[in-house]
Protein backbone atom coordinates (compact mmCIF):
# COMPACT_ATOMS: atom_id res chain seq x y z
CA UNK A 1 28.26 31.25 -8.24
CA UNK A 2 30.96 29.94 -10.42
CA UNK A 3 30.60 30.34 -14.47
CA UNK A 4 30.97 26.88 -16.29
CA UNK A 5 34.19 25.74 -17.43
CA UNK A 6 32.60 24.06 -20.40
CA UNK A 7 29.68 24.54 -22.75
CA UNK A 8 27.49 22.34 -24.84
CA UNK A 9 29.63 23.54 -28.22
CA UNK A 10 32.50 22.01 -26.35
CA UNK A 11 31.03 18.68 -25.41
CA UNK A 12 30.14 17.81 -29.35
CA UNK A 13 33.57 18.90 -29.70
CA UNK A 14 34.88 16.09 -27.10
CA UNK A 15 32.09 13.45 -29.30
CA UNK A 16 33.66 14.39 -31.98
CA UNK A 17 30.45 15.81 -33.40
CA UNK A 18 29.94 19.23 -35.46
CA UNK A 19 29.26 21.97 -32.34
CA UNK A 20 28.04 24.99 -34.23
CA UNK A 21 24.65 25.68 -33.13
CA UNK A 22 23.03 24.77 -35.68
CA UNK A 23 24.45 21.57 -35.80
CA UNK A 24 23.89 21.02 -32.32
CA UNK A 25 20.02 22.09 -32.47
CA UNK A 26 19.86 19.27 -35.56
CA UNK A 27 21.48 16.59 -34.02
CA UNK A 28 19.13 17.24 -30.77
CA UNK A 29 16.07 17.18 -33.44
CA UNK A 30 17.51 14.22 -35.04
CA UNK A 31 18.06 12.16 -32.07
CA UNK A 32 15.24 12.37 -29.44
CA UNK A 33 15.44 9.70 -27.21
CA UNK A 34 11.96 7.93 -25.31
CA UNK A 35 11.69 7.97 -21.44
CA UNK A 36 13.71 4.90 -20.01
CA UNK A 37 16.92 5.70 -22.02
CA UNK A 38 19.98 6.98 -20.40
CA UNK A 39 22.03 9.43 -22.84
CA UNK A 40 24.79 7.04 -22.27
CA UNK A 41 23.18 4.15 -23.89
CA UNK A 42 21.39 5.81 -26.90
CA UNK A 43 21.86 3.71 -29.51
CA UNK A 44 23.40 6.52 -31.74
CA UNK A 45 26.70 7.07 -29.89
CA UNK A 46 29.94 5.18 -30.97
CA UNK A 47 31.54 3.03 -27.83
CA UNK A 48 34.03 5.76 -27.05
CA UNK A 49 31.30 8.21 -27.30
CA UNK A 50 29.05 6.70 -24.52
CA UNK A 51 31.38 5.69 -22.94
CA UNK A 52 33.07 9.04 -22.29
CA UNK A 53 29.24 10.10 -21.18
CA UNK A 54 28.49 7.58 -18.92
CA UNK A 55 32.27 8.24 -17.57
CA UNK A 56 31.41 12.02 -17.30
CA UNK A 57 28.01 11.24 -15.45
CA UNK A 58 29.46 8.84 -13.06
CA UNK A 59 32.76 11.06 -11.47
CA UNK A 60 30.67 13.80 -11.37
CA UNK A 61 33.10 15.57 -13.83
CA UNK A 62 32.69 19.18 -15.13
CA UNK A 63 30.93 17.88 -17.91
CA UNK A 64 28.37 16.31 -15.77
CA UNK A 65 26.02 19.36 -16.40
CA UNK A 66 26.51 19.77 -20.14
CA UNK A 67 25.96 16.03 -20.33
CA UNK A 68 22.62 16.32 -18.24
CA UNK A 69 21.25 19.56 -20.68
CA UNK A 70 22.20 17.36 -23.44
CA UNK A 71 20.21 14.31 -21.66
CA UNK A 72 16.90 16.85 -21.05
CA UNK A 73 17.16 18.10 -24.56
CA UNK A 74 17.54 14.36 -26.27
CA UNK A 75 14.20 13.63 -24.19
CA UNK A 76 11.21 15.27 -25.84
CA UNK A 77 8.94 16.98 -23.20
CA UNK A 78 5.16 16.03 -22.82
């Protein structure tokens, strides 16, 4: 099994958001997202920002996974 190359810290890096863990665990509190949105088209992101998501998502990049966590974690659980 191969380790990540990338981690969640690094992904808010590459949004050009605070990535401390706290940060990250407020933003994630701050932004929950209801079923039927795609992280990509959250309303919060800048253009750059979704798009580099959507991007990520759609090659199947090394970020794909962080950007899927960070999907399941913007989607509160029922």
């Amino acid at each position: 099994m191969e380790l990540p190359i990338h981690n969640l810290s690094m992904l808010f890096d590459q949004l050009g958001l605070r990535s401390d863990s706290s940060s990250i665990d407020e933003f994630i509190a701050t932004h929950q997202l209801p079923d039927g949105i795609k992280v990509s088209e959250a309303p919060f992101w800048t253009p750059a920002q979704a798009a580099l998501l959507k991007e990520e998502l759609l090659d199947d990049a090394d970020w794909a996974p962080l950007v899927d966590e960070l999907n399941e974690r913007l989607h509160p659980r029922h």
